[in-house]
Protein backbone atom coordinates (compact mmCIF):
# COMPACT_ATOMS: atom_id res chain seq x y z
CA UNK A 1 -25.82 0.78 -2.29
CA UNK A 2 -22.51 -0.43 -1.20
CA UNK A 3 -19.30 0.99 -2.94
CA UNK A 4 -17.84 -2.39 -3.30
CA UNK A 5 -19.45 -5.34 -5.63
CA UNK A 6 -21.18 -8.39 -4.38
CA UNK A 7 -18.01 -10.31 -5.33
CA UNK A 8 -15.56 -8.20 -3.71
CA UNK A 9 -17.94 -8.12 -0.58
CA UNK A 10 -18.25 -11.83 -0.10
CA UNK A 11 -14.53 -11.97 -0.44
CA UNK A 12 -13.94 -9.50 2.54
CA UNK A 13 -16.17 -11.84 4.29
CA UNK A 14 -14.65 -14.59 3.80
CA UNK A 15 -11.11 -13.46 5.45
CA UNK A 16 -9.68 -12.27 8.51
CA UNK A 17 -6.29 -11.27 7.19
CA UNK A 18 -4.86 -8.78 5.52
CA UNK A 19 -2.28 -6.17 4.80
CA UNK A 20 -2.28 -2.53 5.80
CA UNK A 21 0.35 0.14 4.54
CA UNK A 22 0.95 2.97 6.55
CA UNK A 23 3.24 6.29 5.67
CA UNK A 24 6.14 6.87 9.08
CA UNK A 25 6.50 10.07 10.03
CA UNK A 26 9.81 9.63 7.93
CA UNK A 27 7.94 9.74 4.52
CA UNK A 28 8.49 5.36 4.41
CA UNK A 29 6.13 3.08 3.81
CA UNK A 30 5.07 0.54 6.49
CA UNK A 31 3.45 -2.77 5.92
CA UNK A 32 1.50 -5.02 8.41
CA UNK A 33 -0.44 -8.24 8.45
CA UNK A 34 -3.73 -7.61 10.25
CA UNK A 35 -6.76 -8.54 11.45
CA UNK A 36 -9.87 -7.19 10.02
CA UNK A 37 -13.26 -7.47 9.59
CA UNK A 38 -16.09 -5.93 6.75
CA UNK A 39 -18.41 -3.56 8.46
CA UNK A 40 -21.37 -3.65 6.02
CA UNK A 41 -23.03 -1.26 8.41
CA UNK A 42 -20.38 1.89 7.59
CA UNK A 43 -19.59 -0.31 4.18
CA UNK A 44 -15.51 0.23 5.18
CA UNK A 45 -13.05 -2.30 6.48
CA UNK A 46 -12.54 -2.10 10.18
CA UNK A 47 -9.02 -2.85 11.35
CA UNK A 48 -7.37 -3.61 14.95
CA UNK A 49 -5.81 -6.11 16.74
CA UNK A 50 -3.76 -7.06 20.11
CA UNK A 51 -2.11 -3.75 22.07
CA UNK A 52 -3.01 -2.09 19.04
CA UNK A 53 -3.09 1.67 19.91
CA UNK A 54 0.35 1.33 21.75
CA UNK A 55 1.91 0.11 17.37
CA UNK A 56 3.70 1.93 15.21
CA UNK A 57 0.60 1.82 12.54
CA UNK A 58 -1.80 2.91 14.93
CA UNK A 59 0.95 6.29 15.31
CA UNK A 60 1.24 6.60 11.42
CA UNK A 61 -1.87 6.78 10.94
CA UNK A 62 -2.57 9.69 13.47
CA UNK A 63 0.08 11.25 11.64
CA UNK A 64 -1.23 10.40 8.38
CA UNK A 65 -4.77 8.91 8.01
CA UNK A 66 -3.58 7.82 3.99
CA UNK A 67 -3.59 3.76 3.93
CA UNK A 68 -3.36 0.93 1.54
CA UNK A 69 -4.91 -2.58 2.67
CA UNK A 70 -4.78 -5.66 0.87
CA UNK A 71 -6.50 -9.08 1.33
CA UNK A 72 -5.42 -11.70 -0.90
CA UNK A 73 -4.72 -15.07 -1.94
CA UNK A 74 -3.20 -17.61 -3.97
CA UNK A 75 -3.73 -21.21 -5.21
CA UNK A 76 -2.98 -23.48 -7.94
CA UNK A 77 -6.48 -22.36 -9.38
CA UNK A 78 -5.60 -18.55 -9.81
CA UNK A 79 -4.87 -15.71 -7.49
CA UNK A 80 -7.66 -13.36 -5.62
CA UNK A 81 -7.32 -10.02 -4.04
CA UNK A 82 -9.01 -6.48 -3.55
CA UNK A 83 -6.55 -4.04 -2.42
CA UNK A 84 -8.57 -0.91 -0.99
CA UNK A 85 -6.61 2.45 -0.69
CA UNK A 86 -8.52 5.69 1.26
CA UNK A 87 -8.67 7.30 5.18
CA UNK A 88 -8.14 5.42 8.58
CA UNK A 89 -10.54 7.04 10.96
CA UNK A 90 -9.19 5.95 14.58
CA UNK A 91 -12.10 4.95 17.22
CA UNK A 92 -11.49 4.19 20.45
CA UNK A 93 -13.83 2.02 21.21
CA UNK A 94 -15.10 -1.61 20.00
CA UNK A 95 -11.98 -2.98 18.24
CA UNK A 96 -12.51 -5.83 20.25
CA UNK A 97 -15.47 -7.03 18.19
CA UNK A 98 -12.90 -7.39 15.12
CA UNK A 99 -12.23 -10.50 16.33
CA UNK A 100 -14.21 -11.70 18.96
CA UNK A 101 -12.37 -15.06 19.61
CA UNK A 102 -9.54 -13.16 21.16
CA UNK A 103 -10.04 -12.04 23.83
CA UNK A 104 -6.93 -9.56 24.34
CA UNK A 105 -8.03 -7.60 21.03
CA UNK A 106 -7.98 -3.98 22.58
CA UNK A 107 -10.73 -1.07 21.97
CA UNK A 108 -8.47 1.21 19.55
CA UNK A 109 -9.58 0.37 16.33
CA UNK A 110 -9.29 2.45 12.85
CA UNK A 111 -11.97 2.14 9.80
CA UNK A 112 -10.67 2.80 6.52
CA UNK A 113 -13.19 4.15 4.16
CA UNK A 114 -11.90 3.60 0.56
CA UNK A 115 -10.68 6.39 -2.01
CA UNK A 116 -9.79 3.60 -4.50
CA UNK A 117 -10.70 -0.53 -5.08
CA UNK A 118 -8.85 -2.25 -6.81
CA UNK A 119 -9.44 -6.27 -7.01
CA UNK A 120 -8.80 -8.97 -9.24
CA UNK A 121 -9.98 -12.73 -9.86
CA UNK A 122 -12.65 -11.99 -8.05
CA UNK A 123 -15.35 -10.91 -11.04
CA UNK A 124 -14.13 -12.95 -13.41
CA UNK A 125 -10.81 -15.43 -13.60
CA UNK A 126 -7.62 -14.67 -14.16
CA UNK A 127 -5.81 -11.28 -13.70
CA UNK A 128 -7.31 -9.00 -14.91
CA UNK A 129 -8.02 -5.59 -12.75
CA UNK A 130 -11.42 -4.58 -12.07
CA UNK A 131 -10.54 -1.04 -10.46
CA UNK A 132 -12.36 2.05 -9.89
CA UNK A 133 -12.55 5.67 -7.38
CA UNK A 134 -15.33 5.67 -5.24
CA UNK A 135 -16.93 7.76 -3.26
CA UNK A 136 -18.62 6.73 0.32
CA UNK A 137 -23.10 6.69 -0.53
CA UNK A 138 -24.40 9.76 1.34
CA UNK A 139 -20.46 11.24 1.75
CA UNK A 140 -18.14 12.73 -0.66
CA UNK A 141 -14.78 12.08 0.27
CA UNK A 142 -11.79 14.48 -0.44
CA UNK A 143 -9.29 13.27 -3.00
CA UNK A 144 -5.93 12.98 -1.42
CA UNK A 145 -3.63 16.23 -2.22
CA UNK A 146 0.10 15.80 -3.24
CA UNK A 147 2.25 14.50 -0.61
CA UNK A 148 4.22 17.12 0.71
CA UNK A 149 8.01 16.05 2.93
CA UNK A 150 7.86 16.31 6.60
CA UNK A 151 9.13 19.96 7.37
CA UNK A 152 7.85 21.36 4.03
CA UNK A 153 5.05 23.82 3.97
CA UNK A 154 4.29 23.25 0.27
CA UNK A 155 4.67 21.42 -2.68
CA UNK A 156 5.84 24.05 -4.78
CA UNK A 157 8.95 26.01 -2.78
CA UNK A 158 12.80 24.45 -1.79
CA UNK A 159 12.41 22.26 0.91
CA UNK A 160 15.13 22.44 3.44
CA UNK A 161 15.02 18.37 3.58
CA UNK A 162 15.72 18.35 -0.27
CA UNK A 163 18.35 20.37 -0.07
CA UNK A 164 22.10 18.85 -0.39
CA UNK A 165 23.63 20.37 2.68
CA UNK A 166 20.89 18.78 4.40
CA UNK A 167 21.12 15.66 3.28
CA UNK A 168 23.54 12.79 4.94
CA UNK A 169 25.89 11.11 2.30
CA UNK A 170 26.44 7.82 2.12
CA UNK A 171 29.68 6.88 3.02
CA UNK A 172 30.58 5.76 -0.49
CA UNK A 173 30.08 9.05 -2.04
CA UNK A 174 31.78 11.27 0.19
CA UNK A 175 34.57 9.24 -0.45
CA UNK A 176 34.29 8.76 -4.17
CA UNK A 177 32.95 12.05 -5.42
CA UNK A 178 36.94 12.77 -7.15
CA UNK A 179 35.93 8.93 -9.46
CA UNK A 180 34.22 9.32 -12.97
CA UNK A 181 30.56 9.14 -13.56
CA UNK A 182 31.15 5.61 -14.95
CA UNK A 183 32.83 4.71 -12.12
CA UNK A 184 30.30 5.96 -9.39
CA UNK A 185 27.26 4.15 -11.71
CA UNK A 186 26.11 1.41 -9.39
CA UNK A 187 23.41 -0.93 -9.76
CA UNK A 188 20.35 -1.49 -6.98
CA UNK A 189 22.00 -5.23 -6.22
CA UNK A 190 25.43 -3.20 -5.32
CA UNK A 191 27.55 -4.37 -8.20
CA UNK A 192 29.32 -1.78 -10.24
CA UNK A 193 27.59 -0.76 -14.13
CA UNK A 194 29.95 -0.59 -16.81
């Protein structure tokens, strides 16, 4: 028994592109377009491409195996997706059957085995989320634990990182720190509140 539905399966299967979020050693998010395919075999989403193990992603993820990757599509009929959040496990070998068509799709390939699904217009029309946790047949997979700051040992004491001699100012505050709460209160576009 497969973790995802029939519907969400022959939607996999019917793409070769999607989107896969990785976490930088930084703490930031980074977001790819990628080449995929559905490996019914595992029942996970394997995921490579050209000089793959030599990317960015293919570092986050050795650094942090916790992904998002979303396969999607719109039209003037309605909107599809299934966005599947769990593990990247990296292989080394066979990434080039992703894709078989090019041939400069290198070995390194990682297969993310989902935590979460989440899709929509894909069991019924319109927008509405058909989400759920699952766990792997045969394998119970570990719920992620609460992301802890690069440099941090634990959730729960001071991290150096979050503390404000540590932290670099922007420029604007060092010089403004003297103004008014009203006056420092800016908005996200850059434009001054009140």
């Amino acid at each position: 028994m497969s973790v995802f539905s029939e519907a969400e399966i022959a939607y996999l299967q019917s793409k070769t592109m999607g989107r896969l979020a990785t976490i930088g050693a930084d703490g930031r998010p980074h977001l790819v377009p990628l080449t995929y395919r559905f490996n019914a075999e595992e029942d996970a989403v394997d995921i490579g491409g050209v000089d793959f193990a030599s990317s960015k992603k293919w570092r986050d993820m050795l650094q942090n195996p916790h992904v998002a990757f979303l396969v999607d599509d719109a039209s003037p009929i309605g909107a599809h997706a299934i966005e599947i959040r769990g593990d990247a496990e990296p292989h080394f070998m066979g990434g080039e059957l992703i894709n078989p068509r090019f041939t400069n799709f290198k070995p390194e390939f990682v297969r993310v085995r989902p935590h979460r699904i989440v899709s929509w217009g894909l069991e019924s029309e319109g927008f509405t989320p058909h989400a759920r946790n699952e766990l792997t047949p045969g394998r119970l997979m570990p719920r992620p634990g609460p992301w802890i700051p690069p440099g941090c040992r634990d959730q729960s004491a001071t991290c150096p990182a979050d503390l404000p001699a540590t932290r670099a100012q922007p420029a604007h505050a060092a010089k403004s720190s003297h103004r008014s709460a009203a006056d420092r209160r800016v908005t996200t576009s850059g434009i001054r509140a009140g």
